[in-house]
Protein backbone atom coordinates (compact mmCIF):
# COMPACT_ATOMS: atom_id res chain seq x y z
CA UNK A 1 0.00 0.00 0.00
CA UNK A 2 1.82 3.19 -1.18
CA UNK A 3 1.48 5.95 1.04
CA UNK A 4 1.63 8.37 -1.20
CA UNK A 5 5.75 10.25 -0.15
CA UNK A 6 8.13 10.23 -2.95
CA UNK A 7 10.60 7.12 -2.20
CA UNK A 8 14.37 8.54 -2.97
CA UNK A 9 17.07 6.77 -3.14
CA UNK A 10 20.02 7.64 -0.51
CA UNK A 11 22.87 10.21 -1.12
CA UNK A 12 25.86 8.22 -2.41
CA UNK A 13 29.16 9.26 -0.93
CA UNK A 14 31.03 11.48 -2.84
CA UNK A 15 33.69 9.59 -5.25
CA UNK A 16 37.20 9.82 -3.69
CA UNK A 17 39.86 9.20 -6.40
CA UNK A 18 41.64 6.38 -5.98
CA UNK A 19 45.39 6.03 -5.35
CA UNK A 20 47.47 3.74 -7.52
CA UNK A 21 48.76 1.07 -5.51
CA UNK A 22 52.13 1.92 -7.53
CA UNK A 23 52.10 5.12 -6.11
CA UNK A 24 51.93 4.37 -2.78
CA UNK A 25 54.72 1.75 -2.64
CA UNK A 26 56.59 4.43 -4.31
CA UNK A 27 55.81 6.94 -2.30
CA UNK A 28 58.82 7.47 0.54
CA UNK A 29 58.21 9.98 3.50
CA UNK A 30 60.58 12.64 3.12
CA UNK A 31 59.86 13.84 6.81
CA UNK A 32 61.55 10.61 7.59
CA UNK A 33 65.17 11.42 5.70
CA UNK A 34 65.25 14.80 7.16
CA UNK A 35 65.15 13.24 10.65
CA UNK A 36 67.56 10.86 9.98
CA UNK A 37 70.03 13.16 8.01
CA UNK A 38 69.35 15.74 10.77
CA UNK A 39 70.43 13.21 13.38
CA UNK A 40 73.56 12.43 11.44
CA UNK A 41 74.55 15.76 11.50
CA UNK A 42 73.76 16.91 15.22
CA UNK A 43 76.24 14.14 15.81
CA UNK A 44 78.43 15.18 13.91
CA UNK A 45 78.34 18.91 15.37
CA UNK A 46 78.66 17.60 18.86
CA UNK A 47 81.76 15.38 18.09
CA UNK A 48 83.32 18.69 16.80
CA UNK A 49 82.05 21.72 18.88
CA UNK A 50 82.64 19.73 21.91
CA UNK A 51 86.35 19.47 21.36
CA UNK A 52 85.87 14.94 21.33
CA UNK A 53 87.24 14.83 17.73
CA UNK A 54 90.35 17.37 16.41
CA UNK A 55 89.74 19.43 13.20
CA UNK A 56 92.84 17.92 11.56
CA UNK A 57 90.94 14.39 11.45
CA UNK A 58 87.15 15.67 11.30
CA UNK A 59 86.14 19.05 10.09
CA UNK A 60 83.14 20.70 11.37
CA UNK A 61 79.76 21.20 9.33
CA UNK A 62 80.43 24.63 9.56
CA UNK A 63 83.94 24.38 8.11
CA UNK A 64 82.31 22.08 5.38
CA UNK A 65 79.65 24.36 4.50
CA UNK A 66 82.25 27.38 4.09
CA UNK A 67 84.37 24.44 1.15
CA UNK A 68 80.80 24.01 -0.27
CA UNK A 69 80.47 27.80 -0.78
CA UNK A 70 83.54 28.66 -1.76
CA UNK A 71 83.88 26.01 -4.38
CA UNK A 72 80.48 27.32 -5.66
CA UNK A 73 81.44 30.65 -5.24
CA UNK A 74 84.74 30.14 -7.33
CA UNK A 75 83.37 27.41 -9.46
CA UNK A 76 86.65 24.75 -8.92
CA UNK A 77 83.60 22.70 -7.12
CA UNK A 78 81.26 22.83 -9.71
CA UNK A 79 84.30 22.31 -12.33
CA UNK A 80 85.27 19.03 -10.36
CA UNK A 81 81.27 18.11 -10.61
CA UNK A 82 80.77 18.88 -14.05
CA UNK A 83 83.66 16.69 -15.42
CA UNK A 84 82.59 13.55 -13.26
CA UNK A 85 79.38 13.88 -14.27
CA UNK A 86 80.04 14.27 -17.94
CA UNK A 87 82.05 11.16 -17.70
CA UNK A 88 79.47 9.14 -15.98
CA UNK A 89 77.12 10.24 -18.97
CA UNK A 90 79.11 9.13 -21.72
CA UNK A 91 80.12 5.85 -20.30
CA UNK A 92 76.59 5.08 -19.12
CA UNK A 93 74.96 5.88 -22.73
CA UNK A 94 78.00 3.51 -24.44
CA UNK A 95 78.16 0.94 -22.15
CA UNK A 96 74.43 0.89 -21.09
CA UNK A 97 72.73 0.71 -24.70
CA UNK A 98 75.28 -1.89 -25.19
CA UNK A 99 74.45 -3.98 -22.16
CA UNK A 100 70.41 -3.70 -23.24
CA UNK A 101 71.09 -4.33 -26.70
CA UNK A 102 73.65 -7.46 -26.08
CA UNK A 103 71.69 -8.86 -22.97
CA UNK A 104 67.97 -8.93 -25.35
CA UNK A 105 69.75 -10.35 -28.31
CA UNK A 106 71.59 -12.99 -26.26
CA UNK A 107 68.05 -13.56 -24.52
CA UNK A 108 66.49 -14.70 -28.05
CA UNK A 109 68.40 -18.03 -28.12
CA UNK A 110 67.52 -19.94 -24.90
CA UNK A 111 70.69 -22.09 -25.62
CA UNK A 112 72.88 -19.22 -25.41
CA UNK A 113 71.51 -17.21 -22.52
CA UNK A 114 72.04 -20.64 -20.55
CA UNK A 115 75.39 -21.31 -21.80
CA UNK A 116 76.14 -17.14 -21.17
CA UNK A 117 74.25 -16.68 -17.62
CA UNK A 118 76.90 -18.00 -15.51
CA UNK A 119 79.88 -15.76 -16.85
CA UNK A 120 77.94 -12.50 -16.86
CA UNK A 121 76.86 -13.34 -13.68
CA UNK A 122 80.77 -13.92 -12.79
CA UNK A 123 81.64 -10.42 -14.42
CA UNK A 124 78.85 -8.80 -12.81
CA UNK A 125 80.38 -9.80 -9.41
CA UNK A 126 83.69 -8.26 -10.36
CA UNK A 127 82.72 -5.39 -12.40
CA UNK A 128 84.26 -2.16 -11.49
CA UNK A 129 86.88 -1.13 -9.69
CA UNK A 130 88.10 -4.89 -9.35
CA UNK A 131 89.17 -3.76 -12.58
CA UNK A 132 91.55 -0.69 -11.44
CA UNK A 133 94.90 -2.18 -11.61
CA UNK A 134 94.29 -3.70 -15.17
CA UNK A 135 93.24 -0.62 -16.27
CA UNK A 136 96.35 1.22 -15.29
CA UNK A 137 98.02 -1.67 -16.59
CA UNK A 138 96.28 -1.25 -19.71
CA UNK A 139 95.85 2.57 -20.58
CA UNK A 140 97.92 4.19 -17.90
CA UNK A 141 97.22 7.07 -15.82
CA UNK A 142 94.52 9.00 -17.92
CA UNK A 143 91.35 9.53 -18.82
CA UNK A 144 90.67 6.09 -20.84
CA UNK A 145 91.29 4.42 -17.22
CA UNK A 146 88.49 5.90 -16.01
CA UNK A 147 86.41 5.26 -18.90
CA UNK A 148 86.95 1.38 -18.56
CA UNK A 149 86.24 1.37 -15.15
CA UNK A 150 82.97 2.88 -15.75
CA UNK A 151 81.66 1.21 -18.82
CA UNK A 152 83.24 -2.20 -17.30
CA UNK A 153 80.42 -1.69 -13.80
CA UNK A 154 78.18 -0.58 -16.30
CA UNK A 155 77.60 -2.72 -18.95
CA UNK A 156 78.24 -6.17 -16.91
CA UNK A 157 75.22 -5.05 -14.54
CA UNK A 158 72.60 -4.05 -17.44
CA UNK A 159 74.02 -6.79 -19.72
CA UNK A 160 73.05 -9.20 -16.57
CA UNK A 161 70.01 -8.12 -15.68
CA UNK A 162 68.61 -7.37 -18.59
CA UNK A 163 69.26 -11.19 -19.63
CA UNK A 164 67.53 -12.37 -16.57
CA UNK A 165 64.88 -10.39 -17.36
CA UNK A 166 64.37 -12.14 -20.80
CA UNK A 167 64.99 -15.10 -19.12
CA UNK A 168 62.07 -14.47 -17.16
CA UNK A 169 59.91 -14.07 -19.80
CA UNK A 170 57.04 -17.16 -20.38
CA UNK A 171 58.16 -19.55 -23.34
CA UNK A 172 54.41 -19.61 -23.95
CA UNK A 173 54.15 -16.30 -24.95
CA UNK A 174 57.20 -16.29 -27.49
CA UNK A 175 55.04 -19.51 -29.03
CA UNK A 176 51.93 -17.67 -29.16
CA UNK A 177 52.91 -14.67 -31.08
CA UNK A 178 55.14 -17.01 -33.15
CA UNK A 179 52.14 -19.39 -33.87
CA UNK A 180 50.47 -16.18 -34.96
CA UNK A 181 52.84 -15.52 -37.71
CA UNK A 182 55.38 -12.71 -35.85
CA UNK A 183 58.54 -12.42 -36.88
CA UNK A 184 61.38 -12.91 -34.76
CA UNK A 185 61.55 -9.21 -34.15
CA UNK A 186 58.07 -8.52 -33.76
CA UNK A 187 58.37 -11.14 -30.51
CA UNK A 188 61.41 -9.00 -29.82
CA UNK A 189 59.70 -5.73 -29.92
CA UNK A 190 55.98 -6.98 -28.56
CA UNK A 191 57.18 -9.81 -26.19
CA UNK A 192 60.82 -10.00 -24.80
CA UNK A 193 61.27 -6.29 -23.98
CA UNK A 194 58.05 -5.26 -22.32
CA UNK A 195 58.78 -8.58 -20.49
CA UNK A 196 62.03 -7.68 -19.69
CA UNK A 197 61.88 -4.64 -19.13
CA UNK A 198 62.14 -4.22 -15.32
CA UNK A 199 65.18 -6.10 -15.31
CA UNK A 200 66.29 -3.30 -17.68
CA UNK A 201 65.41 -0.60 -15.49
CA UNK A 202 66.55 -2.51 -12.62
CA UNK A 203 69.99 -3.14 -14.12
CA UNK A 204 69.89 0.75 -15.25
CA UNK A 205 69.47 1.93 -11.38
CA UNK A 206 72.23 -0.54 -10.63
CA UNK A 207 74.55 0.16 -13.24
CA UNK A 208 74.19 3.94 -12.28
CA UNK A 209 75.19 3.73 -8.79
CA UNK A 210 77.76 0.68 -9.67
CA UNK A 211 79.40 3.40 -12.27
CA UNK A 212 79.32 6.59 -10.20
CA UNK A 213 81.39 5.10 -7.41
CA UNK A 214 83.73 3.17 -9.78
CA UNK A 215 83.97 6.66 -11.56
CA UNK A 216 85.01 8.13 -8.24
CA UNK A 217 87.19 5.47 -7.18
CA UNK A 218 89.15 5.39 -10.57
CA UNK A 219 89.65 9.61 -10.08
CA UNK A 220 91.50 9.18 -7.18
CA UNK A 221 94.25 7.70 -8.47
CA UNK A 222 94.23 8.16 -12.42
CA UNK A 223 93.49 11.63 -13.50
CA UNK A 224 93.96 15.08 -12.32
CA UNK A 225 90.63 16.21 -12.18
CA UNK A 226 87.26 15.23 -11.29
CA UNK A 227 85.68 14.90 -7.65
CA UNK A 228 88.00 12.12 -6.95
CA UNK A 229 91.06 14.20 -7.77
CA UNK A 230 89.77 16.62 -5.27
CA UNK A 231 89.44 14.32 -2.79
CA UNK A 232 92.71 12.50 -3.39
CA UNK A 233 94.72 16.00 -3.65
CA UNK A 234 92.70 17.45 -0.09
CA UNK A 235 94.36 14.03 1.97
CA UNK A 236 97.71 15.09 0.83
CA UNK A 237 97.32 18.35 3.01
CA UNK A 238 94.86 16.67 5.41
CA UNK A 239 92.37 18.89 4.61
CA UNK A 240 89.56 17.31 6.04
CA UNK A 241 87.08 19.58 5.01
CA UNK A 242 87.66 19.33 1.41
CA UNK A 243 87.50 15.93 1.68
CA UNK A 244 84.15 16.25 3.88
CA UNK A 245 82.21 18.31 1.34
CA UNK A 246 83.54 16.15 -1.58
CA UNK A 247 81.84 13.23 0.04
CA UNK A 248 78.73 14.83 0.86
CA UNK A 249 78.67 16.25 -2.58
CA UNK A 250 78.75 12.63 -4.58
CA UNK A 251 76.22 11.33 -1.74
CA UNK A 252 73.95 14.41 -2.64
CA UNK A 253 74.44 13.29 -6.69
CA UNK A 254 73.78 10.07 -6.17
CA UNK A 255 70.31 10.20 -4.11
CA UNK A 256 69.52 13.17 -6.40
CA UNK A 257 70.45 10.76 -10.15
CA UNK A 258 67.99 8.25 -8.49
CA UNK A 259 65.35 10.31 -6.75
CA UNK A 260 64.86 12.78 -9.67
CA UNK A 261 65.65 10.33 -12.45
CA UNK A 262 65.47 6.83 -11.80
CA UNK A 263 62.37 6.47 -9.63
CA UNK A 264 60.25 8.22 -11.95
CA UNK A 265 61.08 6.65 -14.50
CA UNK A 266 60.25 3.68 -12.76
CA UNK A 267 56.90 4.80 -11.42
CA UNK A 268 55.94 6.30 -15.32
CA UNK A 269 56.79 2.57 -16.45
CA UNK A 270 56.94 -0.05 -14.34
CA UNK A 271 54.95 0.38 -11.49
CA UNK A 272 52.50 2.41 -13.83
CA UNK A 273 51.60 -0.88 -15.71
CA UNK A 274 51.68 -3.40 -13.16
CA UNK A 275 54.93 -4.61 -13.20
CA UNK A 276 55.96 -4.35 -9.51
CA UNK A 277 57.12 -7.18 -7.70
């Protein structure tokens, strides 16, 4: 029996957009660094205002800060920076495209990415600076020493990964597209790299931070300029606070190459399509 009111349906809750789940894996609480960072350097203040450490074997922040601004100010800091960093570029383009092309055509032939696995996985372990003395050996002390250093941490970490990453790909899908009538390339191009793909980037992130310190390491000792020079040259007078704000200044690089770089390239790709694991 009606009783003659209008019957309406309830309000329905206003829509709330939803958060990726990508997104909130990736996102990291930057309150959280600045505690820990802020710790690490009230420590470090204390050890030096309060007289427990001298300033010939650990210079204050304050002594640091005045390097930082002076280096900036007369741009030998920035010169030092510049020239690591262009290094770092040019071996990471030659021997990263080299290490993603090599590792996905290796990938192709199941035979040979068995046979291959093992050694790049023994050259990834010793990639880098393992390779220092060689290089001297090799090239002497200049700028082709650092170079090979570089490109050697490089390429053996993307080459590696980005063959496990193949690796990892279903044989079931390579037969379906095949079945299908692809072309070896097309299952390239369609199947293997979208597949393998966060190896790639994973062996990218790697590679960067393997190459940045091997660049650093191979600057102390084999050129005359660079942030590792600068470092190497500031012990010689035990100039601690050289040597301080050199350190914080490739820490700062690093975090920054993979903060403003790497992770969102990540989140635009891999996390994006639901590729995390």
């Amino acid at each position: 029996m009606g009783t003659g009111l209008p019957v309406t349906a309830p309000p329905s809750p206003p829509a709330v957009a939803s958060r990726p789940m990508w997104a909130a894996r990736a996102g990291l609480p930057l309150v959280r660094g600045m505690i820990s960072f802020g710790a690490l350097f009230a420590v470090w203040y204390a050890l030096t205002a309060g007289g427990w450490v001298k300033p010939f074997a650990l210079a204050s922040p304050v002594a640091v800060a005045g390097v930082l601004a002076d280096g900036i100010r007369d741009r030998t800091l920035l010169g030092h920076l510049g020239i690591s960093l262009a290094r770092l570029v040019v071996g990471m383009a030659v021997a990263g495209s080299a290490g993603i092309a090599l590792g996905m055509l290796v990938g192709i032939s199941r035979a040979l990415a068995i046979f291959v696995e093992p050694l790049a996985g023994f050259f990834n372990a010793l990639s880098g600076i393992v390779w220092l003395p060689l290089a001297i050996t090799w090239f002497g002390l200049t700028w082709k020493t650092v170079l090979f250093v570089i490109a050697n941490g490089i390429f053996f970490t993307v080459f590696f990964n980005t063959l496990v990453g193949v690796r990892s790909v279903p044989r079931l899908y390579e037969h379906a597209i095949l079945t299908l009538g692809a072309s070896r390339w097309r299952m390239l191009r369609d199947v293997l790299f979208p597949g393998a793909f966060p190896g790639i980037v994973t062996g990218i992130r790697l590679g960067l931070g393997f190459g940045w310190r091997a660049l650093i390491a191979a600057e102390l000792v084999a050129v005359t300029q660079g942030l590792g020079f600068m470092i190497f040259s500031a012990a010689n007078y035990l100039r601690t606070d050289i040597i301080l704000a050199g350190i914080l200044v490739i820490g700062i690089v690093a975090i920054a190459m993979d903060s403003l770089i790497l992770v969102p390239i990540e989140r635009a790709t891999v996390l994006r399509w639901g590729m995390y694991q």
